[in-house]
N, C-alpha and C. Protein backbone atom coordinates (compact mmCIF):
# COMPACT_ATOMS: atom_id res chain seq x y z
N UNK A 1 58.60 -189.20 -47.33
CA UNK A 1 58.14 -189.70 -48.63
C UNK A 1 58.61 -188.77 -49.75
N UNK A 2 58.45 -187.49 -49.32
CA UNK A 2 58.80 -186.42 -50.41
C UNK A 2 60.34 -186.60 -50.91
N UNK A 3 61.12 -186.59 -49.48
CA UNK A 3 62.76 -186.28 -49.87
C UNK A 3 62.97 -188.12 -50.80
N UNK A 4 62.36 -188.98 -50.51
CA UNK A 4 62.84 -190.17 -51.54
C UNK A 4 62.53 -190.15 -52.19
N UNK A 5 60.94 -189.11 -52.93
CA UNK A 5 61.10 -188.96 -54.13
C UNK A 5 61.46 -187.75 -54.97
N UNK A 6 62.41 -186.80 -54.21
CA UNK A 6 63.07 -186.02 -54.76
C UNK A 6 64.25 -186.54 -54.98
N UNK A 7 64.73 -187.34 -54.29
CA UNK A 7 65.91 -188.60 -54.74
C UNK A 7 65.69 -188.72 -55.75
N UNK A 8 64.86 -189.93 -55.98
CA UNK A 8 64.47 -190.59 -57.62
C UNK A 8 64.63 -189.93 -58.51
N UNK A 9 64.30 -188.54 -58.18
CA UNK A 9 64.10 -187.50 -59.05
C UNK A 9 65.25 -187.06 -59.37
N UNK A 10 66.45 -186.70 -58.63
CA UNK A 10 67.44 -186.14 -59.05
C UNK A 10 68.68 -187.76 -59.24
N UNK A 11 68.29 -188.93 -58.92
CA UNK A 11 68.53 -189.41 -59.08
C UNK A 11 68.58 -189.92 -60.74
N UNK A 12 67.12 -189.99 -61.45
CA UNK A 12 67.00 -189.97 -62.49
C UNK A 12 67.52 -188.45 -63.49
N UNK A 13 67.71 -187.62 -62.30
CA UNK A 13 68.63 -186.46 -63.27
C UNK A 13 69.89 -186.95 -64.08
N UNK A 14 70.29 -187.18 -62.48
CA UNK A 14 71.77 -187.76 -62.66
C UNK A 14 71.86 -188.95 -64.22
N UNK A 15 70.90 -189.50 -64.20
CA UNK A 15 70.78 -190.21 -65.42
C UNK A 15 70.56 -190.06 -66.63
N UNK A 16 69.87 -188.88 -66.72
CA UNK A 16 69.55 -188.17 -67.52
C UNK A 16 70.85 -187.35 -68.29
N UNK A 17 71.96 -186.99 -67.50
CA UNK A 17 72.98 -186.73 -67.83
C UNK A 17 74.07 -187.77 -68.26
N UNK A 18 73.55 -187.86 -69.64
CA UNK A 18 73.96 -188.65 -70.84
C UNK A 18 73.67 -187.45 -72.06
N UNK A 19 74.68 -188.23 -73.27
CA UNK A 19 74.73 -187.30 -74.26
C UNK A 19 72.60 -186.87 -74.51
N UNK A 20 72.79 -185.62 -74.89
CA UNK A 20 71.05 -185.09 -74.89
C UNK A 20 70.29 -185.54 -76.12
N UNK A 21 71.09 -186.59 -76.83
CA UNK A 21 70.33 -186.56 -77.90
C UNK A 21 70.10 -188.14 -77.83
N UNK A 22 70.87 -189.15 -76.62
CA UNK A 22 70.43 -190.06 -75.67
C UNK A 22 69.02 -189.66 -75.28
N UNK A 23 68.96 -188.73 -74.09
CA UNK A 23 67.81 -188.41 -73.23
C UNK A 23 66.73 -188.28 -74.13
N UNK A 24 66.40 -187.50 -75.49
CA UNK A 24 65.37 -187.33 -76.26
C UNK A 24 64.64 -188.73 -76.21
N UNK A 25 65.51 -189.03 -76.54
CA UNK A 25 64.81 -191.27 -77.35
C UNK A 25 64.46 -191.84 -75.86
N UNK A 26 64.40 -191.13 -74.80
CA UNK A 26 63.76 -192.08 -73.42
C UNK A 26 62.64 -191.01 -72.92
N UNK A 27 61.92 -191.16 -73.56
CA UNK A 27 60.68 -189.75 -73.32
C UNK A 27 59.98 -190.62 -72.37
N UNK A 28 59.63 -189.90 -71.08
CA UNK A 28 58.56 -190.83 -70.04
C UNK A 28 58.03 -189.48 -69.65
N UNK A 29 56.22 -190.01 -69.36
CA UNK A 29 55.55 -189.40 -68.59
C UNK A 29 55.79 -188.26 -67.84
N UNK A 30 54.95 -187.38 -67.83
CA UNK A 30 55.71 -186.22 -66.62
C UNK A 30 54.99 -186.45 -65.42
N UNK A 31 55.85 -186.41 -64.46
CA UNK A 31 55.85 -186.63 -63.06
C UNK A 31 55.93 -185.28 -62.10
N UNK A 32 55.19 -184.82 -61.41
CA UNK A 32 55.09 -183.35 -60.45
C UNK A 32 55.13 -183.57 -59.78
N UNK A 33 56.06 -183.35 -59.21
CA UNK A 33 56.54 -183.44 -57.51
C UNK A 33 56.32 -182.17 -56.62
N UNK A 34 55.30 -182.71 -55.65
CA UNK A 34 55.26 -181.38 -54.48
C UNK A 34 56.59 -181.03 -53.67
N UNK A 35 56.27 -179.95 -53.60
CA UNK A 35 58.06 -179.85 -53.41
C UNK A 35 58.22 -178.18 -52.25
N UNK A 36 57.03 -178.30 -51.89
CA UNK A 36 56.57 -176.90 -51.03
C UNK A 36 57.62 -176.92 -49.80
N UNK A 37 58.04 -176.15 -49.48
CA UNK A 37 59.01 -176.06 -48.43
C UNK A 37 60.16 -177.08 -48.21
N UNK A 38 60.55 -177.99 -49.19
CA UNK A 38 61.98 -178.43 -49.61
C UNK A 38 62.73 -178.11 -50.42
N UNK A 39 62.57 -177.06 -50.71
CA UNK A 39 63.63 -176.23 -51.92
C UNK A 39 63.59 -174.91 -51.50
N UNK A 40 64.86 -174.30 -51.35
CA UNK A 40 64.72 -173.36 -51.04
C UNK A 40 63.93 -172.11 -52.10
N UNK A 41 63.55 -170.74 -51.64
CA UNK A 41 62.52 -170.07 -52.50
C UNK A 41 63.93 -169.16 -53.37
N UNK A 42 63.07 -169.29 -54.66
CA UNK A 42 63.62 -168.44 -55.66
C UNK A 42 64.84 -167.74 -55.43
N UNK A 43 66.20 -167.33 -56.18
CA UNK A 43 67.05 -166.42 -55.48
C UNK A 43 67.94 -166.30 -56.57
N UNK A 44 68.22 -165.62 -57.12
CA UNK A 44 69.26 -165.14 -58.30
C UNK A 44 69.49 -163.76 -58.46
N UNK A 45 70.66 -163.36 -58.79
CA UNK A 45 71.05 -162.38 -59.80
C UNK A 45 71.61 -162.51 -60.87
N UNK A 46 71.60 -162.74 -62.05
CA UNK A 46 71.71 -163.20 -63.50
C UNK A 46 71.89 -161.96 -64.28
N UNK A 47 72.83 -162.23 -65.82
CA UNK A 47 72.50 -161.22 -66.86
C UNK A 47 71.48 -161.49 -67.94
N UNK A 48 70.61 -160.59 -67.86
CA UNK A 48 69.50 -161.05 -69.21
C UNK A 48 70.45 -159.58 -70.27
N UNK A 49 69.34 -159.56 -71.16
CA UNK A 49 69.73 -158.98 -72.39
C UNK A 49 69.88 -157.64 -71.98
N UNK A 50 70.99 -156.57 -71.81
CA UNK A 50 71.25 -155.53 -71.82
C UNK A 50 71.04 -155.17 -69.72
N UNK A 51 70.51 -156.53 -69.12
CA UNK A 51 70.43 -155.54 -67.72
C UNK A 51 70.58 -156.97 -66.78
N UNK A 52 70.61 -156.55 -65.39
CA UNK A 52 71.23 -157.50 -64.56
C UNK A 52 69.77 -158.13 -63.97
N UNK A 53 68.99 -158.97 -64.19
CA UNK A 53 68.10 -159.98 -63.89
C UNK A 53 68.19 -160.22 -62.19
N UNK A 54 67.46 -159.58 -61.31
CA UNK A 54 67.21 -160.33 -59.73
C UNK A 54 65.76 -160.86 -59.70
N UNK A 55 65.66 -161.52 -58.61
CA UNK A 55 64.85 -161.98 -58.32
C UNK A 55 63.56 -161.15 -58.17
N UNK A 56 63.74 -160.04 -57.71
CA UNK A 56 62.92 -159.01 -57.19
C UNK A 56 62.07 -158.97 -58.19
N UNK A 57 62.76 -159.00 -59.63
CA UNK A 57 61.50 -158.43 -61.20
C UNK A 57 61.06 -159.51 -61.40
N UNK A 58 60.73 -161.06 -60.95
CA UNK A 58 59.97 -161.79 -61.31
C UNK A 58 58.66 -161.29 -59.96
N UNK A 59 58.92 -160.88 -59.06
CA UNK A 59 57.52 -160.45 -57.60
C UNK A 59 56.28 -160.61 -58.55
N UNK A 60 55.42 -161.45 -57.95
CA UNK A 60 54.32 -161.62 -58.52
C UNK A 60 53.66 -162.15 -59.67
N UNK A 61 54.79 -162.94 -60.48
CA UNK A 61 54.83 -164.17 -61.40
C UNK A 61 55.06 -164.99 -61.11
N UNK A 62 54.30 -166.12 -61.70
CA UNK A 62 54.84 -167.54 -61.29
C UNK A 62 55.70 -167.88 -61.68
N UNK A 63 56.68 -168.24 -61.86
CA UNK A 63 57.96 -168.44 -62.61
C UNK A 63 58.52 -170.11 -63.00
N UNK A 64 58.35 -170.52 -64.13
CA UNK A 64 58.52 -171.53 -64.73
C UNK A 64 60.14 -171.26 -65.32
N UNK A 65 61.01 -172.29 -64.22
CA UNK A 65 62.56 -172.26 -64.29
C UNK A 65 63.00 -173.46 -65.08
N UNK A 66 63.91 -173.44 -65.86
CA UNK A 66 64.30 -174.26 -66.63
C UNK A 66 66.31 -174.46 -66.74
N UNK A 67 66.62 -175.26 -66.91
CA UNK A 67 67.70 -175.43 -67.11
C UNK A 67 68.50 -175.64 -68.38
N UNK A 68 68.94 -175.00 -69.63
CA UNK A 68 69.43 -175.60 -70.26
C UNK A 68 70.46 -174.87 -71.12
N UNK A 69 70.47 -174.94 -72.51
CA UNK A 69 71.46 -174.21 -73.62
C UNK A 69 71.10 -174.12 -74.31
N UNK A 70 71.65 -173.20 -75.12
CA UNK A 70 70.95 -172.49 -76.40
C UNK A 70 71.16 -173.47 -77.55
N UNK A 71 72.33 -174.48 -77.44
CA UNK A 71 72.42 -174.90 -78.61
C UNK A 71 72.26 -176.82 -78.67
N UNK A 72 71.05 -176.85 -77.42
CA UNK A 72 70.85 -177.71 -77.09
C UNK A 72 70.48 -178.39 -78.36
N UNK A 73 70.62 -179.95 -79.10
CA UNK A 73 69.65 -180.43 -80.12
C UNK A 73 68.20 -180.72 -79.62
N UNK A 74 67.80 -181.01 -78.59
CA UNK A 74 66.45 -181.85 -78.77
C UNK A 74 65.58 -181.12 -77.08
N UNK A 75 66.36 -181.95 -75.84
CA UNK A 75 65.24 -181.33 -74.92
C UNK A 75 64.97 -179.91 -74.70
N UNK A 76 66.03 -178.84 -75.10
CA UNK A 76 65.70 -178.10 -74.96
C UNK A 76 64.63 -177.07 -75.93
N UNK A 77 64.93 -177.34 -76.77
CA UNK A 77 63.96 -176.66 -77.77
C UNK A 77 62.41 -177.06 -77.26
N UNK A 78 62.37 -178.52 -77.29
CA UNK A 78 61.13 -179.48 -76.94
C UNK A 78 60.42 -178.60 -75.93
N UNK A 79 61.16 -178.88 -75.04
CA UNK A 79 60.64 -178.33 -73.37
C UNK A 79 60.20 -176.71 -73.87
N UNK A 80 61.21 -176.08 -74.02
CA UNK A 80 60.80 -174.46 -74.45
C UNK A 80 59.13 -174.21 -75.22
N UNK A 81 59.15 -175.17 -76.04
CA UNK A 81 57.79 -175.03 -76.77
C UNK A 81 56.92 -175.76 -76.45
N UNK A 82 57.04 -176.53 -75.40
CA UNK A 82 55.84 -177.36 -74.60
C UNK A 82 55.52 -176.23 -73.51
N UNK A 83 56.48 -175.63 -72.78
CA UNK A 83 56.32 -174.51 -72.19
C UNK A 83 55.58 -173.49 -72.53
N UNK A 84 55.70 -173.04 -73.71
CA UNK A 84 55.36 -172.08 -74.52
C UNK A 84 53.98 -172.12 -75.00
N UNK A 85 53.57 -173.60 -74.98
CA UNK A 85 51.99 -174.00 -75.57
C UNK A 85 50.91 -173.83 -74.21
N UNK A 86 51.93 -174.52 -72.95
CA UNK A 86 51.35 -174.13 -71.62
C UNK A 86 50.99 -172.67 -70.85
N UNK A 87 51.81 -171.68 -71.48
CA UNK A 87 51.50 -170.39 -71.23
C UNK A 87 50.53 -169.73 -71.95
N UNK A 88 50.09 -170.17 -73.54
CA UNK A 88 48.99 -169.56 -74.01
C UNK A 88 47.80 -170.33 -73.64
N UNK A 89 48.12 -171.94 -72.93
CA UNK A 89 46.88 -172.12 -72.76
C UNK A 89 45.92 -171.65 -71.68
N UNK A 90 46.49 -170.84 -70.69
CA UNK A 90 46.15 -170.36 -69.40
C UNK A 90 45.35 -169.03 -70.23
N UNK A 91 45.43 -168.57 -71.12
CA UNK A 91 44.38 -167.61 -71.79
C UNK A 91 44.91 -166.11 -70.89
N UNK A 92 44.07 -165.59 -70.52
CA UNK A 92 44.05 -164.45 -70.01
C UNK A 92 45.25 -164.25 -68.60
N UNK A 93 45.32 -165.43 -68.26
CA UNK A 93 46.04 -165.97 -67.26
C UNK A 93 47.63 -165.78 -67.41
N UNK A 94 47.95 -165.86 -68.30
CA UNK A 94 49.27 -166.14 -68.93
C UNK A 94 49.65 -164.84 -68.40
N UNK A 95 49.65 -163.67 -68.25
CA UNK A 95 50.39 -162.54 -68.13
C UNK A 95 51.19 -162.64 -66.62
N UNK A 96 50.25 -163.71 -65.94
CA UNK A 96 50.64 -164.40 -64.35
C UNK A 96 51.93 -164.95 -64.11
N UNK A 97 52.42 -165.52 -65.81
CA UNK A 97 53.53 -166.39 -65.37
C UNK A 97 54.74 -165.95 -66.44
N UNK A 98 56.10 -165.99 -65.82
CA UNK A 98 57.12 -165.94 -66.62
C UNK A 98 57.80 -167.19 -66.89
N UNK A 99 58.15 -167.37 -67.90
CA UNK A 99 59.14 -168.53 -68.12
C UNK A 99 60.81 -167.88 -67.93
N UNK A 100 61.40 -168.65 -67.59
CA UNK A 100 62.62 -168.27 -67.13
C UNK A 100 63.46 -169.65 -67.46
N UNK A 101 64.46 -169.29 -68.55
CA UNK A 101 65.69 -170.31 -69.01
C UNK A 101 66.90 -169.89 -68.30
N UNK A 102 67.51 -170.63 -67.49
CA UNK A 102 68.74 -170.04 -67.20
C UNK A 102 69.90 -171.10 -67.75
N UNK A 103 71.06 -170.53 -68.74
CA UNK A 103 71.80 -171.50 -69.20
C UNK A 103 72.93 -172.09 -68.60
N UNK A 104 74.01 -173.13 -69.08
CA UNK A 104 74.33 -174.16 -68.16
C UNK A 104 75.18 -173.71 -69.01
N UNK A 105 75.24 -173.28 -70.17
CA UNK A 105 76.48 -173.15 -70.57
C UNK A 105 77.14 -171.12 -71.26
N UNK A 106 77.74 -171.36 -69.71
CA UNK A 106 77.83 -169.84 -69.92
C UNK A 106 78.96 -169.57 -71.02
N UNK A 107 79.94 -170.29 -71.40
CA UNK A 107 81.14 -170.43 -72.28
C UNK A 107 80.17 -169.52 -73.33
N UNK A 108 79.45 -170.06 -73.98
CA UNK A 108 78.88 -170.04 -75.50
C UNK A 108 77.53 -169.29 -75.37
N UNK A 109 77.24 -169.28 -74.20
CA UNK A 109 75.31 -168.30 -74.29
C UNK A 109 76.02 -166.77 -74.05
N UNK A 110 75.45 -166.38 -74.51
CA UNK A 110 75.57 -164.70 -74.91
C UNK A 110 74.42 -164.05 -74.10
N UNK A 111 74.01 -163.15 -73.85
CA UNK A 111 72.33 -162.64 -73.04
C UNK A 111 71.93 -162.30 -74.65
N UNK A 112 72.51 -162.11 -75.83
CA UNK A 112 71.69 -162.02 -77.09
C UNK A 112 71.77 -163.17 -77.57
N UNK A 113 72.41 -164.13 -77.21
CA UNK A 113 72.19 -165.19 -77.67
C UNK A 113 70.85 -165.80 -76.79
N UNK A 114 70.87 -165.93 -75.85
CA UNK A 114 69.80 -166.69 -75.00
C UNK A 114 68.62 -165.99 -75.49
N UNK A 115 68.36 -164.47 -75.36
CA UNK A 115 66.99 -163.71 -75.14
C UNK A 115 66.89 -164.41 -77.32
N UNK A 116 67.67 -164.25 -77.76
CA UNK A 116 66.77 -164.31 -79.50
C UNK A 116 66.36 -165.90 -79.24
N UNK A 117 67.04 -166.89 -78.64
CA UNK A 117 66.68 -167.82 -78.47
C UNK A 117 65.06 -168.25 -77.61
N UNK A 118 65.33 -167.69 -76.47
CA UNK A 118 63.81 -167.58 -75.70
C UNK A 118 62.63 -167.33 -76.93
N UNK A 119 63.00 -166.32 -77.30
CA UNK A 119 61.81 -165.24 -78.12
C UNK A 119 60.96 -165.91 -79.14
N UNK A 120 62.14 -166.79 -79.77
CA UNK A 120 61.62 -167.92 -80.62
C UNK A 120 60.13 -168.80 -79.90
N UNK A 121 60.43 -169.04 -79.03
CA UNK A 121 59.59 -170.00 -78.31
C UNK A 121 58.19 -169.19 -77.07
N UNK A 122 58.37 -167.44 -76.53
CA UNK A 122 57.68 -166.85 -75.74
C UNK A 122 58.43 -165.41 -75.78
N UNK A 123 57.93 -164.29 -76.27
CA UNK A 123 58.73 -163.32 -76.26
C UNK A 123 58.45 -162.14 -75.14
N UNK A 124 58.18 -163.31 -74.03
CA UNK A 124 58.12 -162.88 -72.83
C UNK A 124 59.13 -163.26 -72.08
N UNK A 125 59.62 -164.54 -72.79
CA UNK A 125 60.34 -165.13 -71.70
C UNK A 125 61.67 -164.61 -71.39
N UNK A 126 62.51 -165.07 -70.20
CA UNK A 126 63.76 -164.54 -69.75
C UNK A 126 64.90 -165.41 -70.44
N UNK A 127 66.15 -165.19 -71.29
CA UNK A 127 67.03 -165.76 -71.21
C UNK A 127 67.94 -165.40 -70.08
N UNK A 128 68.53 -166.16 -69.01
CA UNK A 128 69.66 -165.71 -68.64
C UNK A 128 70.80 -166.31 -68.40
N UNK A 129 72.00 -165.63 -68.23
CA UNK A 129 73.31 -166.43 -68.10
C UNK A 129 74.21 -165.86 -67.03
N UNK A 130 75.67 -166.40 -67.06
CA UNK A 130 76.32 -165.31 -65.62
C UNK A 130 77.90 -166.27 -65.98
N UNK A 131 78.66 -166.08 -64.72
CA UNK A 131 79.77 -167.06 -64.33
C UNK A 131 79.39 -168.66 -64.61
N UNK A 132 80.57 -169.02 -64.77
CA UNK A 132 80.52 -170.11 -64.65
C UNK A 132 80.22 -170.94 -62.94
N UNK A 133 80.62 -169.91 -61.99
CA UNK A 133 80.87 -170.02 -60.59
C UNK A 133 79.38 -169.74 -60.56
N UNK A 134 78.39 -168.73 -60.67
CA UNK A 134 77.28 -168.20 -60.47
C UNK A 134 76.06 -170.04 -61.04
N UNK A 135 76.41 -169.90 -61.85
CA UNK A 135 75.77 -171.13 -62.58
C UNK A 135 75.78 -172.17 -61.48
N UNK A 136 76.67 -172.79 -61.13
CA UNK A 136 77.34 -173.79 -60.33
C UNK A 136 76.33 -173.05 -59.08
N UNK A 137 76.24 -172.35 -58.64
CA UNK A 137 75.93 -171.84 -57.32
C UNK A 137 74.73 -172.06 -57.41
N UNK A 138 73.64 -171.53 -58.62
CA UNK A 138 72.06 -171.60 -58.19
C UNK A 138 71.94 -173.26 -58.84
N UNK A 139 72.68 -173.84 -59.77
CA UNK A 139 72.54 -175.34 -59.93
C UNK A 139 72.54 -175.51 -58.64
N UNK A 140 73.70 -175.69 -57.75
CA UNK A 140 73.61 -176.70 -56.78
C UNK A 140 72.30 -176.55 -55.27
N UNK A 141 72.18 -174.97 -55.36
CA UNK A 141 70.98 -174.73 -54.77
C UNK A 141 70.05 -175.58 -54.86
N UNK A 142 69.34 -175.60 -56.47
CA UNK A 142 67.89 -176.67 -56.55
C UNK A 142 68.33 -177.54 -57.39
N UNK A 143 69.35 -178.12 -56.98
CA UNK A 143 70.12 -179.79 -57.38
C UNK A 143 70.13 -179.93 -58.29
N UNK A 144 70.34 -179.03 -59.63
CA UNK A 144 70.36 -179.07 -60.75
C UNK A 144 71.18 -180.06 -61.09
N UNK A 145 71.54 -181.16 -61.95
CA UNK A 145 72.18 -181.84 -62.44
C UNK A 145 72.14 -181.61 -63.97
N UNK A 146 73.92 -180.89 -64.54
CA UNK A 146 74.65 -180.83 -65.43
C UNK A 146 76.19 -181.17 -65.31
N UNK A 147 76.52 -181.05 -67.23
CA UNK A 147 78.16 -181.25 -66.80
C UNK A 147 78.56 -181.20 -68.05
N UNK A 148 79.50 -180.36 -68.09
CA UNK A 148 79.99 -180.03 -69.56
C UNK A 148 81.12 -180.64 -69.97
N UNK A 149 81.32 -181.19 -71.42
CA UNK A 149 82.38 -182.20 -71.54
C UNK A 149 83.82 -181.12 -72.18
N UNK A 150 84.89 -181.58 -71.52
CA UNK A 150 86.09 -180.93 -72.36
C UNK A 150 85.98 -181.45 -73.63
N UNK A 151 86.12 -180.03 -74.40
CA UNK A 151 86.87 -180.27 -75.88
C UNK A 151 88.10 -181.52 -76.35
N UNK A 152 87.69 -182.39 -77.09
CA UNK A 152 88.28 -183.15 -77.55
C UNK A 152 90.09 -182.07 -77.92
N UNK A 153 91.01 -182.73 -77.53
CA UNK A 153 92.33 -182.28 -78.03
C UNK A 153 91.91 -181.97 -79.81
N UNK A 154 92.77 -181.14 -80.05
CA UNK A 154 92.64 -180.66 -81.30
C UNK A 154 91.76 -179.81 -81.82
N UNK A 155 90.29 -179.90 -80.92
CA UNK A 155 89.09 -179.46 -81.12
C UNK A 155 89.28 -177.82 -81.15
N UNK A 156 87.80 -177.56 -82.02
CA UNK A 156 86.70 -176.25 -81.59
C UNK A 156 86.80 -175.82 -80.56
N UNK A 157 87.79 -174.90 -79.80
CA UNK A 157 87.11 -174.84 -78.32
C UNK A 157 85.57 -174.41 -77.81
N UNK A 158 84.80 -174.67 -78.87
CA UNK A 158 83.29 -174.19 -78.71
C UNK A 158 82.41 -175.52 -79.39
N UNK A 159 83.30 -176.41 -79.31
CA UNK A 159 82.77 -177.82 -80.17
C UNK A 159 83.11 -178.68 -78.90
N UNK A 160 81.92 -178.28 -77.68
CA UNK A 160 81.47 -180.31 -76.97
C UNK A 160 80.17 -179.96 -76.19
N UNK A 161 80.26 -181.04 -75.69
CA UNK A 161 78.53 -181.50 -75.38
C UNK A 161 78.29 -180.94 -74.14
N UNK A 162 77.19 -180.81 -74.14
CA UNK A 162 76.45 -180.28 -72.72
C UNK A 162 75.50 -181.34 -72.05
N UNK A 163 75.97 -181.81 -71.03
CA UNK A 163 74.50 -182.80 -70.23
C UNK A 163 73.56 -182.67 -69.63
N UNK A 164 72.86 -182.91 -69.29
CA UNK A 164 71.66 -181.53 -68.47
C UNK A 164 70.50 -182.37 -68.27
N UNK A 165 70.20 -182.38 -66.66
CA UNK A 165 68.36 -183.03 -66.61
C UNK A 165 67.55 -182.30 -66.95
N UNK A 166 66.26 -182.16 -67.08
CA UNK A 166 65.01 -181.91 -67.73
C UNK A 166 63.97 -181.27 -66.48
N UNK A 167 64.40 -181.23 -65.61
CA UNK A 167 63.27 -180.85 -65.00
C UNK A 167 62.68 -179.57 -65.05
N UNK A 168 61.82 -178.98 -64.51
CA UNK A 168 61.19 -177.91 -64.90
C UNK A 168 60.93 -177.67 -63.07
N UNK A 169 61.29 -176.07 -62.54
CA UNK A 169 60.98 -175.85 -61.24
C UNK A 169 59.73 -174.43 -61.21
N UNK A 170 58.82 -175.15 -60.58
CA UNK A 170 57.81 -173.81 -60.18
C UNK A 170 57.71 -172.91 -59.15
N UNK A 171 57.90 -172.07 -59.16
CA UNK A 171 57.65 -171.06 -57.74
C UNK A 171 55.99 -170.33 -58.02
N UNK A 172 55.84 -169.97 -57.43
CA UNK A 172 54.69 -169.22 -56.68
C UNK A 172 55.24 -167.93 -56.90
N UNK A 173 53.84 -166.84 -57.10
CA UNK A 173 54.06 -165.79 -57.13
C UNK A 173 55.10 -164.78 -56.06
N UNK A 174 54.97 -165.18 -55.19
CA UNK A 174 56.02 -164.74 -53.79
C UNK A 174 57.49 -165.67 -53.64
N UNK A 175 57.68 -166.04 -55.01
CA UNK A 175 58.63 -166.77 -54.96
C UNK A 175 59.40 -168.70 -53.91
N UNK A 176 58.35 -169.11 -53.93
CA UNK A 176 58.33 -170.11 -52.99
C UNK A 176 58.21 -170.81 -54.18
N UNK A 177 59.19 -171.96 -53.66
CA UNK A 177 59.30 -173.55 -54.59
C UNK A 177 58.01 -174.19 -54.23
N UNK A 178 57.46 -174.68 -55.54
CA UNK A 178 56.05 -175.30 -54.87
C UNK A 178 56.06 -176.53 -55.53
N UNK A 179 56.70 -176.64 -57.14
CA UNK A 179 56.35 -177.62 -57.28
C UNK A 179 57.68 -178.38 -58.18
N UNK A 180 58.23 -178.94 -59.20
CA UNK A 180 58.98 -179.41 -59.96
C UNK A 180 58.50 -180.81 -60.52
N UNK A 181 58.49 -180.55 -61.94
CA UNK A 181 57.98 -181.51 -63.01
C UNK A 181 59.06 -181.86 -63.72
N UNK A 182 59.02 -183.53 -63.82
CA UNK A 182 60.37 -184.19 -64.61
C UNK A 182 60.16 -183.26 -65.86
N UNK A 183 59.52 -183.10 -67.04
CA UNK A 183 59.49 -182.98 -68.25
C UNK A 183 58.24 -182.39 -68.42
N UNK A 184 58.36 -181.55 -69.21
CA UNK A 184 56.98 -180.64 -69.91
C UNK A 184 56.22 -181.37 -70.92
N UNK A 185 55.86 -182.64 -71.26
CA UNK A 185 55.51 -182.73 -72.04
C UNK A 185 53.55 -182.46 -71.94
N UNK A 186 53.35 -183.57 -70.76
CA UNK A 186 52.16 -183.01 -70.33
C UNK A 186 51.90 -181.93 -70.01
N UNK A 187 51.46 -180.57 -71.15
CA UNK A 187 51.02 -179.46 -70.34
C UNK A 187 49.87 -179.05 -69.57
N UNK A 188 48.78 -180.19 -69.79
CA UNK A 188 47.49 -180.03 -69.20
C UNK A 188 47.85 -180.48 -67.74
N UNK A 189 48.48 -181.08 -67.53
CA UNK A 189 48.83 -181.82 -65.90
C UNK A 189 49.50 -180.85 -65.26
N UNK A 190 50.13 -179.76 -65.73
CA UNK A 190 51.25 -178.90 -65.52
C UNK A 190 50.35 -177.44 -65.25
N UNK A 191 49.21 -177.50 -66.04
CA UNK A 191 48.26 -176.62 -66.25
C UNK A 191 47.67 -176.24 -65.04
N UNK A 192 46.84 -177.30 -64.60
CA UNK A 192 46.29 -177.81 -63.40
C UNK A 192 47.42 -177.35 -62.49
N UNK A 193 48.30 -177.92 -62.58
CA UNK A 193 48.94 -177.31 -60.77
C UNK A 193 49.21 -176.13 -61.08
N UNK A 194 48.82 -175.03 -62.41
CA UNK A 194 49.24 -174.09 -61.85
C UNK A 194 48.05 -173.37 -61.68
N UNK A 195 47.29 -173.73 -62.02
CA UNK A 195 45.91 -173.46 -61.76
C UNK A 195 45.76 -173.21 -59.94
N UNK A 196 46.27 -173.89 -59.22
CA UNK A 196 46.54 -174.30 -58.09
C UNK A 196 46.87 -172.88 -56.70
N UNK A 197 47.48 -172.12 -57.81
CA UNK A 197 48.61 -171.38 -57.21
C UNK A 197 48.12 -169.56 -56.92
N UNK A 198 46.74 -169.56 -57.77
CA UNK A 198 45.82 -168.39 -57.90
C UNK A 198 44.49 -168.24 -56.57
């Protein structure tokens, strides 16, 4: 039952990867998918701002993973500060969980570009970035669905679009995939499962 509706799910990624300012104007419900022992647990080495990001320095946060770009127009900002409303609402709690952006578009994210970007929205949170190969590697891990468009001939080589699903992935303090939510918008529903995890 789970793996068909982690289908749907990345199925509707896959759909989701349309221009992002498409995806904004189809806002649906958020959906949480249990997802405990079908994803593999947490695993990166990344660059954040000035130092090399492993897995090891999230031990003992819950870690709210995200997928996107800094110069996203719409879901990403959205999501970041729906995120961001969900971490102060846990009160005292909040020091429990990190938010963690990792970007899709390493061309153009900077680790000072990502971290001033995070900060805006949790100045706790992690920006991070890496290879283009590195990216590709922990995407295809937890089925991330993106895809970056070539520059129009003539173009900006820093002028095209980025596609990107929305989902949001939770681990557990010990780093275990527990849960993944289409969209942040509901943070009280999001609240609750992490309520879950203490």
């Amino acid at each position: 039952m789970f793996k068909r509706s982690l289908l749907s799910l990345c199925l509707a990624a896959s759909t989701l990867t349309t221009p992002v300012t498409v995806v904004a104007q189809e806002s649906k419900p958020t959906t949480v998918y249990n997802i405990k022992g079908n994803l593999p647990d947490l695993k990166f080495e990344l660059q954040g701002l000035n130092r090399t990001v492993k897995t090891e320095d999230l031990q003992g946060k819950v870690a709210l993973v995200f997928f996107g770009y800094a110069s996203c127009p719409d879901i990403c900002p959205t999501t970041m500060a729906e995120l961001g409303v969900l971490k102060k609402s846990l009160g005292e709690q909040q020091d429990k969980v990190k938010i963690v952006f990792i970007s899709v578009d390493p061309h153009r994210d900077t680790p000072e570009i990502l971290q001033a970007y995070v900060d805006a929205f949790d100045n706790d949170a992690l920006g991070l970035t890496g290879s283009a190969e590195q990216i590709a590697e922990i995407a295809k891990r937890y089925r991330v669905a993106y895809q970056i468009e070539k520059p129009k001939p003539g173009a900006d080589a820093n002028n095209y679009e980025v596609m990107h699903a929305q989902g949001i992935y939770i681990f557990d303090e010990k780093g275990k995939a527990r849960f993944l939510a289409s969209n942040a918008e509901n943070t009280e529903l999001l609240k609750e499962k992490l309520l879950q995890l203490w």
